[in-house]
C-alpha atoms as a PDB file:
ATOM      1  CA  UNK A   1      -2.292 -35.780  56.506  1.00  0.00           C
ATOM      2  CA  UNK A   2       0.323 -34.075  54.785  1.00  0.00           C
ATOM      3  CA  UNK A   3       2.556 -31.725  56.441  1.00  0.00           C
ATOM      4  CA  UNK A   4       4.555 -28.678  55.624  1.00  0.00           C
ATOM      5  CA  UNK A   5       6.123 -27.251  58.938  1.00  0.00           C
ATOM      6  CA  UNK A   6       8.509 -24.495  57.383  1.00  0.00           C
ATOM      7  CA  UNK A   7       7.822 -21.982  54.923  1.00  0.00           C
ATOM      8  CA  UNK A   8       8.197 -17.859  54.507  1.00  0.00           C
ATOM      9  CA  UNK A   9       6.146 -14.998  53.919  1.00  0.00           C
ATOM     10  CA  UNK A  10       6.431 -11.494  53.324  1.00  0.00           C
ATOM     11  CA  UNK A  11       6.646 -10.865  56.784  1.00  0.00           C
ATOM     12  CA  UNK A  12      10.544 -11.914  56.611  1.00  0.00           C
ATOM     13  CA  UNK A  13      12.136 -12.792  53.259  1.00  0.00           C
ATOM     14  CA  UNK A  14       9.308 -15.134  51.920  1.00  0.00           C
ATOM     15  CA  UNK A  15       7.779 -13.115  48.601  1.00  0.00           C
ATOM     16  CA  UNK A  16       4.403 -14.386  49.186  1.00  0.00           C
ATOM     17  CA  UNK A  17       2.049 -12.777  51.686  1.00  0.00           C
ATOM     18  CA  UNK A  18       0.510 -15.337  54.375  1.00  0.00           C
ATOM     19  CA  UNK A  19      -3.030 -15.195  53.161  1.00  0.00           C
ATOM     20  CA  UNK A  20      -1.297 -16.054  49.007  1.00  0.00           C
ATOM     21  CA  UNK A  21       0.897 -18.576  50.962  1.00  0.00           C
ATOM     22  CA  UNK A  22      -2.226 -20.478  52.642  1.00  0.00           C
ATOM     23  CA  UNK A  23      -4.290 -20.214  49.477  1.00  0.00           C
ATOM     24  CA  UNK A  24      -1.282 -21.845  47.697  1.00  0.00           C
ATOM     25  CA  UNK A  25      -0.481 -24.367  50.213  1.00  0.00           C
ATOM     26  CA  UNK A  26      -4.068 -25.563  49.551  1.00  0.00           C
ATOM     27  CA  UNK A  27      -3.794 -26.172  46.338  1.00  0.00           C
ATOM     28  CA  UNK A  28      -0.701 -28.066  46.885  1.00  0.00           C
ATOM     29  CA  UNK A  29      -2.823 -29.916  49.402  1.00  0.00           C
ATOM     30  CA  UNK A  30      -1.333 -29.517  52.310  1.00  0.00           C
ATOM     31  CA  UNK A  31      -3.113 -30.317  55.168  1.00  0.00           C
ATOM     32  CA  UNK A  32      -1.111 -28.422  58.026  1.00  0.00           C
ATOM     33  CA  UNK A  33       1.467 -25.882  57.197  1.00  0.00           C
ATOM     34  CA  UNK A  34       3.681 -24.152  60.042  1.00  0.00           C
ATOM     35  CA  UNK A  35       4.764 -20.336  59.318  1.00  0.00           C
ATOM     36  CA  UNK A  36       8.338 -19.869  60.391  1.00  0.00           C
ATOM     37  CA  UNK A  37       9.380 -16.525  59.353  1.00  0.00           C
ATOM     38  CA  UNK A  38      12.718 -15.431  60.292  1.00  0.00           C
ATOM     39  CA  UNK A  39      12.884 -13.821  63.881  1.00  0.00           C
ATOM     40  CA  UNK A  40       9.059 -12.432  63.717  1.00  0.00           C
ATOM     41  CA  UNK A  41       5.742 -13.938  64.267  1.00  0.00           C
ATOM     42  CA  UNK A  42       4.259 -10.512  62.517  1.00  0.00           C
ATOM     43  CA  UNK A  43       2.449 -12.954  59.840  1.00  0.00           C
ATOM     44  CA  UNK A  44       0.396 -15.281  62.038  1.00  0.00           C
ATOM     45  CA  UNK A  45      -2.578 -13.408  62.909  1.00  0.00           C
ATOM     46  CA  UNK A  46      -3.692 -12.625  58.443  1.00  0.00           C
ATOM     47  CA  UNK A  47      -2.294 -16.684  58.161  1.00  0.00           C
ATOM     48  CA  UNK A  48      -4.748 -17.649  60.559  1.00  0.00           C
ATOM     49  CA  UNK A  49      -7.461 -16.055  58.742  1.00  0.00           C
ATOM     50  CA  UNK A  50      -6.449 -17.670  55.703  1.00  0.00           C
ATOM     51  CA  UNK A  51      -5.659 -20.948  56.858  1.00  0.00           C
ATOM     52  CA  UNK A  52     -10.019 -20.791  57.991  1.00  0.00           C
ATOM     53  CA  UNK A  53     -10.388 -19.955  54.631  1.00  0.00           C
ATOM     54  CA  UNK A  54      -9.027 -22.895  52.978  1.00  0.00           C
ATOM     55  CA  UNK A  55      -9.513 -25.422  55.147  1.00  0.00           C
ATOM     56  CA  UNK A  56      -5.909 -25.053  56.612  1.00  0.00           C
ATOM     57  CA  UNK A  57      -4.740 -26.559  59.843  1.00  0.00           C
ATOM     58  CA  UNK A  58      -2.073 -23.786  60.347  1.00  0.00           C
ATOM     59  CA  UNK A  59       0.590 -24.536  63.335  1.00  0.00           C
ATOM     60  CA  UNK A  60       1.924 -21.195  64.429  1.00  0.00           C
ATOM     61  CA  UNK A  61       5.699 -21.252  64.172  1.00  0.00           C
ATOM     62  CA  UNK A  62       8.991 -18.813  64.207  1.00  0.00           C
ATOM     63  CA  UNK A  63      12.380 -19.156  62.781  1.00  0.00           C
ATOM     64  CA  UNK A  64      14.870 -17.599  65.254  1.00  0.00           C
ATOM     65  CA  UNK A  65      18.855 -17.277  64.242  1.00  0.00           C
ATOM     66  CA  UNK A  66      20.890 -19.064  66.911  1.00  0.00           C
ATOM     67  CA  UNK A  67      24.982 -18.433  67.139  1.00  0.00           C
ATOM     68  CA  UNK A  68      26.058 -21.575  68.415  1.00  0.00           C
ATOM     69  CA  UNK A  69      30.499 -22.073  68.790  1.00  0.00           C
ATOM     70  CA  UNK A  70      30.918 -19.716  66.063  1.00  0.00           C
ATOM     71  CA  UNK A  71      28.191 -21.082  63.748  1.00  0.00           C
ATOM     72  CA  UNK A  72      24.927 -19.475  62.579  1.00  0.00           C
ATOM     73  CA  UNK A  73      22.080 -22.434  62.983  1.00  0.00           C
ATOM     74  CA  UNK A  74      17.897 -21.957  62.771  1.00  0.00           C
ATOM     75  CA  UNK A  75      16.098 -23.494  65.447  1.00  0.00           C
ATOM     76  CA  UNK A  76      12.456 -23.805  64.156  1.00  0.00           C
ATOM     77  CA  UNK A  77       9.236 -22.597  67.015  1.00  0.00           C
ATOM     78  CA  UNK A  78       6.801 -25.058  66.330  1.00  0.00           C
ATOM     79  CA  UNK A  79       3.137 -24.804  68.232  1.00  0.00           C
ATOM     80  CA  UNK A  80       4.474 -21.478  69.741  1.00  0.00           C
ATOM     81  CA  UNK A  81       1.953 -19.267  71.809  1.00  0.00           C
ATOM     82  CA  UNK A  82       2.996 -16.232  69.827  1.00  0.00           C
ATOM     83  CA  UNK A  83       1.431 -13.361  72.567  1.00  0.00           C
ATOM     84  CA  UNK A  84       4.544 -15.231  75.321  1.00  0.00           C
ATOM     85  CA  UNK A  85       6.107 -12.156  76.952  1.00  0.00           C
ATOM     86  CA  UNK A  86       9.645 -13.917  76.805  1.00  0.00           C
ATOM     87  CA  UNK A  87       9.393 -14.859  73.353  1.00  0.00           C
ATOM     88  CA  UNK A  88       9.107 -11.215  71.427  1.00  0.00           C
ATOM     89  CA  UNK A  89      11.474  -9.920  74.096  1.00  0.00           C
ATOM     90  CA  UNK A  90      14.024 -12.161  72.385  1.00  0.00           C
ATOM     91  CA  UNK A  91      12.747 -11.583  68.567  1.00  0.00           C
ATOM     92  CA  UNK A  92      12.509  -8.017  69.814  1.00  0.00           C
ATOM     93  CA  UNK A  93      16.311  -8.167  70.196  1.00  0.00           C
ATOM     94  CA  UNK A  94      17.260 -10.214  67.223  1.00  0.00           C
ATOM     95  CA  UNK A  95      15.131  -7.780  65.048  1.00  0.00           C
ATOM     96  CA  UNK A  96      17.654  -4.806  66.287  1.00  0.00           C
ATOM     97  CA  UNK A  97      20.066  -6.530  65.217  1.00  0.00           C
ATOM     98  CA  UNK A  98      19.081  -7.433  62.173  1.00  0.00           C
ATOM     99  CA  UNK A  99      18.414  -3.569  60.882  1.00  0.00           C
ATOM    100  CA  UNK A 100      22.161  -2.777  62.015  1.00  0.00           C
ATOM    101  CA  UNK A 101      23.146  -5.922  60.151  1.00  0.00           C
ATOM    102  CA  UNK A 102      21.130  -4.097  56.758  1.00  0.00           C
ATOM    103  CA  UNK A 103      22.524  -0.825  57.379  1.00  0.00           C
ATOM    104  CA  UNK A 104      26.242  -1.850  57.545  1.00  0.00           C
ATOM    105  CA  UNK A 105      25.644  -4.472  54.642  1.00  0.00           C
ATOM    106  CA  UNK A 106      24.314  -1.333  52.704  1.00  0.00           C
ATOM    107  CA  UNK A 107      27.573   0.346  53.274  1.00  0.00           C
ATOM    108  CA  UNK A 108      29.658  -2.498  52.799  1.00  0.00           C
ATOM    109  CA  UNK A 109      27.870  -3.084  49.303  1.00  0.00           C
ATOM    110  CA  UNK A 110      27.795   0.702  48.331  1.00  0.00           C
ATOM    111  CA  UNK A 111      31.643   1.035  49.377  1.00  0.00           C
ATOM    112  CA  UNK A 112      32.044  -2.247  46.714  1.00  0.00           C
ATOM    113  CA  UNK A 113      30.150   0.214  43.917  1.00  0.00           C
ATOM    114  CA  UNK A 114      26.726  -0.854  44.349  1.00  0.00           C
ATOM    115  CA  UNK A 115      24.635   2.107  44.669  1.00  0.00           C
ATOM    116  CA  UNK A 116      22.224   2.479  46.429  1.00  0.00           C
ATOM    117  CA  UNK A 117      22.202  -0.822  48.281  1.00  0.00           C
ATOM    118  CA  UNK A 118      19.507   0.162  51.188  1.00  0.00           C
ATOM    119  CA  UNK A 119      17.027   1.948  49.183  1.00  0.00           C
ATOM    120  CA  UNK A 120      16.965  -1.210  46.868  1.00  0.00           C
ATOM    121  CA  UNK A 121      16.906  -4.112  49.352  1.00  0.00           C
ATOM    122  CA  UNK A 122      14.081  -1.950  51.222  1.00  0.00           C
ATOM    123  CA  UNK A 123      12.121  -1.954  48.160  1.00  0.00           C
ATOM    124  CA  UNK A 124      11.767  -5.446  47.916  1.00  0.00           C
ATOM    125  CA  UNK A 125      11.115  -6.045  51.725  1.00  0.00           C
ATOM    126  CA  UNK A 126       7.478  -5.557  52.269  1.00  0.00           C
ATOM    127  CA  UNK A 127       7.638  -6.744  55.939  1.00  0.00           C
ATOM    128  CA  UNK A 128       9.692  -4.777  58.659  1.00  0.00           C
ATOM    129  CA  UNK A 129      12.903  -7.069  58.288  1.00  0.00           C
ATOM    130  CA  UNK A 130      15.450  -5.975  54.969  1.00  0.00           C
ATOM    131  CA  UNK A 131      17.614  -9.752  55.141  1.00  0.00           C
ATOM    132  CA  UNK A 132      20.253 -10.658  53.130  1.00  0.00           C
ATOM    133  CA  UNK A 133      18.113 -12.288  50.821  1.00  0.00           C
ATOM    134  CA  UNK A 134      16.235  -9.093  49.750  1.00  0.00           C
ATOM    135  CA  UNK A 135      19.822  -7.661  49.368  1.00  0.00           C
ATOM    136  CA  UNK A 136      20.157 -10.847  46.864  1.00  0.00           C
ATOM    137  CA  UNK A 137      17.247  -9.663  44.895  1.00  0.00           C
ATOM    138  CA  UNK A 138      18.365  -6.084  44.726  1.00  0.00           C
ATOM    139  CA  UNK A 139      21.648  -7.070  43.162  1.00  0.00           C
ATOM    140  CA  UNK A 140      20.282  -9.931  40.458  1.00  0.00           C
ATOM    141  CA  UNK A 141      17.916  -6.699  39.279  1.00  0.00           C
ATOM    142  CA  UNK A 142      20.823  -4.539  38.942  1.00  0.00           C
ATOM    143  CA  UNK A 143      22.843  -7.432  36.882  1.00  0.00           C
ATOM    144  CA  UNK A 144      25.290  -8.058  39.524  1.00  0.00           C
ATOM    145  CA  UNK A 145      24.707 -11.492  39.355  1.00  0.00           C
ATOM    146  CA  UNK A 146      22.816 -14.050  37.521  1.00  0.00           C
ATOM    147  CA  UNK A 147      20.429 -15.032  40.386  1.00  0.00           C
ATOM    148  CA  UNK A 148      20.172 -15.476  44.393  1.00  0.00           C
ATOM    149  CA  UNK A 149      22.409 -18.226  44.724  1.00  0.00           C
ATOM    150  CA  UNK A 150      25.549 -16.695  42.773  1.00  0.00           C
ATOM    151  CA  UNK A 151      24.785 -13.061  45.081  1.00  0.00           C
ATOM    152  CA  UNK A 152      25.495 -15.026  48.172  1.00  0.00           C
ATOM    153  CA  UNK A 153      28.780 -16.899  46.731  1.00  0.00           C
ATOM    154  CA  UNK A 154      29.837 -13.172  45.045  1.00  0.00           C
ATOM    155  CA  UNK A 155      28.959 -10.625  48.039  1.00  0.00           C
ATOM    156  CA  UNK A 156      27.540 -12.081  51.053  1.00  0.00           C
ATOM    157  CA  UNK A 157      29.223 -15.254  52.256  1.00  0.00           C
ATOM    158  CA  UNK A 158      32.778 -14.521  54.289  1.00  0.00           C
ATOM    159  CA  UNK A 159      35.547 -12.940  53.162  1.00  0.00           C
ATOM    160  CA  UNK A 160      33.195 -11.228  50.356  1.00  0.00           C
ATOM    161  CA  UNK A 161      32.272  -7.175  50.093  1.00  0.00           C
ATOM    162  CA  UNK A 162      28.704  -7.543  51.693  1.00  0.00           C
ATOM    163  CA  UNK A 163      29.655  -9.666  54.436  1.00  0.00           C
ATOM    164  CA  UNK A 164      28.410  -9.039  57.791  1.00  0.00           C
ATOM    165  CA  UNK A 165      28.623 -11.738  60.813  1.00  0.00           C
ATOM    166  CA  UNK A 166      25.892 -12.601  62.693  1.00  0.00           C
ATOM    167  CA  UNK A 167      25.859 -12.575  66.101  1.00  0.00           C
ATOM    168  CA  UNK A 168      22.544 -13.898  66.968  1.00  0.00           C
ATOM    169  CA  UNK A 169      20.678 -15.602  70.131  1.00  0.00           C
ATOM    170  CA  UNK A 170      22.141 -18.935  72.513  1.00  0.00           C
ATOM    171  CA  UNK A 171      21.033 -22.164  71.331  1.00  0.00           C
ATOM    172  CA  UNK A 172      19.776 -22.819  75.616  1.00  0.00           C
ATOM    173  CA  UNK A 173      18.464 -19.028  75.386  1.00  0.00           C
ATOM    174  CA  UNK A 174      15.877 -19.974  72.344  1.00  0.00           C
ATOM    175  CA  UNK A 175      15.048 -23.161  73.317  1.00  0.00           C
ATOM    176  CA  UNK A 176      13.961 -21.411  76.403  1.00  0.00           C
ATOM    177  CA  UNK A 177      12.052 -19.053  74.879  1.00  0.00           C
ATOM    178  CA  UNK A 178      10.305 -21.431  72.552  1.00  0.00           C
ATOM    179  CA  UNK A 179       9.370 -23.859  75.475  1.00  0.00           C
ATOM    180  CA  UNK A 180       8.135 -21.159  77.191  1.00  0.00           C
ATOM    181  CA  UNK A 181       5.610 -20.171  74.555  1.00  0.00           C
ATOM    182  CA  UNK A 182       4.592 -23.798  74.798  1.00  0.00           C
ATOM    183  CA  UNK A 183       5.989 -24.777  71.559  1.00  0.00           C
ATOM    184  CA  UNK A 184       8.241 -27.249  70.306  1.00  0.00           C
ATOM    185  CA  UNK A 185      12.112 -26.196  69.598  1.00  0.00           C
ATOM    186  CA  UNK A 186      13.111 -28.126  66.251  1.00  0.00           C
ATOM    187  CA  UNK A 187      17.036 -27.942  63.940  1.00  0.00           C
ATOM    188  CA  UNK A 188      15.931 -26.755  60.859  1.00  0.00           C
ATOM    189  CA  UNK A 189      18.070 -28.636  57.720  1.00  0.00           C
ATOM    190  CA  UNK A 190      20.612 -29.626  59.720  1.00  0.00           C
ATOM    191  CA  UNK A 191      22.144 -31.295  56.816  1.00  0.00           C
ATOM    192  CA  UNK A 192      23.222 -27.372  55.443  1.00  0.00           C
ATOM    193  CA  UNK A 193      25.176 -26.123  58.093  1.00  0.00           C
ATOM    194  CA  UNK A 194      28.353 -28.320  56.599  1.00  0.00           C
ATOM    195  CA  UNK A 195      29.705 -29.820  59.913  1.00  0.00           C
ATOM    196  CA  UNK A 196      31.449 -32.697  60.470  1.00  0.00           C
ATOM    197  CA  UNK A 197      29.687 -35.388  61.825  1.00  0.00           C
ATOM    198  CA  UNK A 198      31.627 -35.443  64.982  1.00  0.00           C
ATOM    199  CA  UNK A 199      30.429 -31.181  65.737  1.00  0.00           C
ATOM    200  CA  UNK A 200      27.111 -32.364  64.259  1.00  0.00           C
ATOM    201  CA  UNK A 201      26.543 -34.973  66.688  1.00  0.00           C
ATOM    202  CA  UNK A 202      27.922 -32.257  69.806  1.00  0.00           C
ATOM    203  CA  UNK A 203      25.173 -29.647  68.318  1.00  0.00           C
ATOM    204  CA  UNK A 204      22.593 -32.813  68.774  1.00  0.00           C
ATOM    205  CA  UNK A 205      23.636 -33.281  71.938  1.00  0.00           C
ATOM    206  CA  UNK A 206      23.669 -29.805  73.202  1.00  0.00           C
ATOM    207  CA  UNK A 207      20.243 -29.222  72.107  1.00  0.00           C
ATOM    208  CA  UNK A 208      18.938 -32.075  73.546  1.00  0.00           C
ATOM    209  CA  UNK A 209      20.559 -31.226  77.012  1.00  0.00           C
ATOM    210  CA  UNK A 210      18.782 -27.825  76.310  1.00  0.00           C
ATOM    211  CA  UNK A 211      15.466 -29.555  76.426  1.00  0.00           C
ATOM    212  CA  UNK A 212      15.031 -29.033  72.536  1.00  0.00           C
ATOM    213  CA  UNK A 213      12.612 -31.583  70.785  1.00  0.00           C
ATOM    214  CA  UNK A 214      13.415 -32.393  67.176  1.00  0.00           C
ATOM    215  CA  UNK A 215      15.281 -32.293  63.698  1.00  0.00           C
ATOM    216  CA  UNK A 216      14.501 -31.871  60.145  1.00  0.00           C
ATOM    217  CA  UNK A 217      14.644 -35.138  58.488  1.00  0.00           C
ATOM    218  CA  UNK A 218      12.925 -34.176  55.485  1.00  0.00           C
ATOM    219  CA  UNK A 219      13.673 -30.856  53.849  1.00  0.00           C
ATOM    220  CA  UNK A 220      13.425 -28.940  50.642  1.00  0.00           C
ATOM    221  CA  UNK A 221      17.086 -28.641  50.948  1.00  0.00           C
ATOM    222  CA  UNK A 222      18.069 -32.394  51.908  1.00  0.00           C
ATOM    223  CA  UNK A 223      18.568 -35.608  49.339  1.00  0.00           C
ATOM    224  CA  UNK A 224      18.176 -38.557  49.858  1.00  0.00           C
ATOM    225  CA  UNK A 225      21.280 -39.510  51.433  1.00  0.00           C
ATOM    226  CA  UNK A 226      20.547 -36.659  53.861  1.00  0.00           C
ATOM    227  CA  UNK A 227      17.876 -37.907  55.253  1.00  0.00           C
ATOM    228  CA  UNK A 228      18.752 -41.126  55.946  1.00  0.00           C
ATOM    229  CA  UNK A 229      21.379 -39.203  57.797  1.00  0.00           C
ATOM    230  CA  UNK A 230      19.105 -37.154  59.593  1.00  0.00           C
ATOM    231  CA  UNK A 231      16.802 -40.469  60.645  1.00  0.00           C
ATOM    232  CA  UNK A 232      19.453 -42.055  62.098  1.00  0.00           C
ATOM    233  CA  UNK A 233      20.461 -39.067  64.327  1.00  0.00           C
ATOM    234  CA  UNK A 234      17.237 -38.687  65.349  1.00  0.00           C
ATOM    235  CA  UNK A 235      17.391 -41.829  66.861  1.00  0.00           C
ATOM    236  CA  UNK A 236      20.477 -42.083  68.530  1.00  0.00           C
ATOM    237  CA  UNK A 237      19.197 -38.843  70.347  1.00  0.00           C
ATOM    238  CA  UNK A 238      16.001 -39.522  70.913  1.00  0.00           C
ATOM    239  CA  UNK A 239      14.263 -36.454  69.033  1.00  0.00           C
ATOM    240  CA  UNK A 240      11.319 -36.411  66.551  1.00  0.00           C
ATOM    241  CA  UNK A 241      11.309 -36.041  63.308  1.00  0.00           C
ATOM    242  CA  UNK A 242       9.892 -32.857  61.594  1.00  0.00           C
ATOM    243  CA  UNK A 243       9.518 -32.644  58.093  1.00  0.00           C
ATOM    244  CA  UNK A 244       9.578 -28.796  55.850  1.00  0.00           C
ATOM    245  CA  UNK A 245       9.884 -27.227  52.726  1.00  0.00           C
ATOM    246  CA  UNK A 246      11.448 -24.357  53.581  1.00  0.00           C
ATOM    247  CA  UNK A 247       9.229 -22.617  50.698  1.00  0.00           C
ATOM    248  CA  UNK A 248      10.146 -19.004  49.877  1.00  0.00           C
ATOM    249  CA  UNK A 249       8.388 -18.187  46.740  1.00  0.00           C
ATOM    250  CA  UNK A 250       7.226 -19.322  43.440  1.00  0.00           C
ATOM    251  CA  UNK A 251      10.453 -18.206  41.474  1.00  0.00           C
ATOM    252  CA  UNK A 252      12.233 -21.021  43.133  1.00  0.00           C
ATOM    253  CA  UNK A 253      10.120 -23.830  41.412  1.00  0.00           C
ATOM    254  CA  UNK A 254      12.446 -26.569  42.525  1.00  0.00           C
ATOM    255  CA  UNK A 255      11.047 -25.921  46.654  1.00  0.00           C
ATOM    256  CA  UNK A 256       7.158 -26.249  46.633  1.00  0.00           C
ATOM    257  CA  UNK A 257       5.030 -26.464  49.255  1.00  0.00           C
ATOM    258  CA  UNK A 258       4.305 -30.324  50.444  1.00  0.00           C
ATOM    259  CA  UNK A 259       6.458 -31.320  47.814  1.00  0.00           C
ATOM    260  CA  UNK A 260       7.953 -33.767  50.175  1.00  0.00           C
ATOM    261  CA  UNK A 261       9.175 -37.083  50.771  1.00  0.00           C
ATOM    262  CA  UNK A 262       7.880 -38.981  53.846  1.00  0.00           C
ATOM    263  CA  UNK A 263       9.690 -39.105  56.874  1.00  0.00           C
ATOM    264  CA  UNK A 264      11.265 -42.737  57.190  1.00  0.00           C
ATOM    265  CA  UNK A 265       8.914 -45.176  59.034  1.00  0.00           C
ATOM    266  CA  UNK A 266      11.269 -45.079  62.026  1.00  0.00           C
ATOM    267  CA  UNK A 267      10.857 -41.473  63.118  1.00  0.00           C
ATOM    268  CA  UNK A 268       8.905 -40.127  65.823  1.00  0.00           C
ATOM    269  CA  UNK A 269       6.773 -37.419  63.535  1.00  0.00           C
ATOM    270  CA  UNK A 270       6.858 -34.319  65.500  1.00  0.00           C
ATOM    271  CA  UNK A 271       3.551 -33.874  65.014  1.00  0.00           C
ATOM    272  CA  UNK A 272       2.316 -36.528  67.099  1.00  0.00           C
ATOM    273  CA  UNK A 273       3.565 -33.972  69.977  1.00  0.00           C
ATOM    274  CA  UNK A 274      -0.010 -32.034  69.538  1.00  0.00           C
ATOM    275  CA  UNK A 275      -2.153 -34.408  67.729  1.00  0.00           C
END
């Protein structure tokens, strides 16, 4: 089997719609892909659909924004029962948030000389959330920078015109949530957040004690030496092993769906949690 357990779709900042995302994850062939969009399950019911259509085990999954010491951190919803009560309470919230965060971002930008900041990001959000990213795309078509990447370093990161803290959900509070929905509460490429391995290890250990279930050992964002990292805390914590993509869209050609190494042979695979 091969597994993808993290990709986007239009329904957050992904720019392919589920049913394009399924059809492509086929021909990629993966077996079983999870759809994590950021704080919203809105794209599960058309991937579900799709995923019948080409012979798609599809794991229904959420990516919710955690604000843990001072740190933004994505804990992955894997298996989630996406009708739980508790569950789109608490994306309800984060979703608030996240227009405020666009609106003041829009100023921010437009007080920096980018016109028009709103009206452009909203153009290239097809789903209810406007993110950073579609901010990104907006300002790479107006020539502000060369590409994503170089809009985040220029105008979104800290201490840059278009920044905007987050101040997002509990790590316990979402790992509540997610277990709640039945699912499985998972670090999504831990390797990016740049710790040290000393707060890395406390984040570990705090999710654990929170009742969470696994890491990302293999991600479209991690080398080699990463996960080997990632394998060995998933060890010395006793949590399984998930393995992602973190797909987006076709215009980043160097993240594909199931373009993935496999998870060392001394991981737990998450998936053995519902198989």
């Amino acid at each position: 089997m091969q597994y993808d357990l993290h990709s986007h779709s239009t329904a957050s900042d992904g720019t392919l719609s589920p049913t394009a995302l399924l059809h492509r994850a086929a021909q990629q062939g993966v077996d079983a892909l999870a759809l994590t969009d950021h704080d919203t399950t809105d794209g599960l019911n058309e991937a579900r659909q799709a995923a019948h259509t080409n012979g798609i085990e599809l794991i229904s999954g959420v990516e919710i924004s955690v604000t843990w010491e001072g740190v933004t951190v994505h804990i992955l919803g894997l298996g989630i029962d996406d009708s739980n009560e508790l569950l789109q309470t608490g994306l309800s919230g984060l979703r608030d948030f996240r227009g405020w965060r666009a609106q003041e971002i829009a100023r921010k930008l437009e007080k920096a000389g980018v016109e028009e900041a709103y009206a452009g990001a909203r153009k290239y959000a097809t789903g209810k959330l406007i993110s950073r990213t579609h901010f990104a795309r907006y300002l790479v078509e107006c020539g502000k920078a060369k590409n994503v990447g170089d809009v985040f370093k220029k105008f979104l990161v800290r201490g840059k015109p278009g920044h905007v803290g987050g101040q997002w959900a509990g790590l316990e509070e979402v790992v509540t949530w997610i277990r709640n929905a039945c699912g499985y509460a998972v670090i999504a490429h831990p390797a990016r957040y740049k710790m040290s391995a000393t707060r890395l290890r406390k984040l570990m250990q705090a999710f654990k004690d929170a009742g969470g279930s696994g890491i990302e050992v293999v991600s479209g964002s991690h080398g080699p030496n990463d996960r080997h990292n990632m394998a060995q805390y998933a060890r010395q914590f006793d949590l399984y092993a998930s393995t992602g993509s973190d797909f987006h869209g076709p215009e980043n050609p160097w993240i594909e769906l199931g373009r993935l190494d496999g998870l060392p042979s001394n991981c737990k695979p998450i998936w053995t949690l519902w198989d």
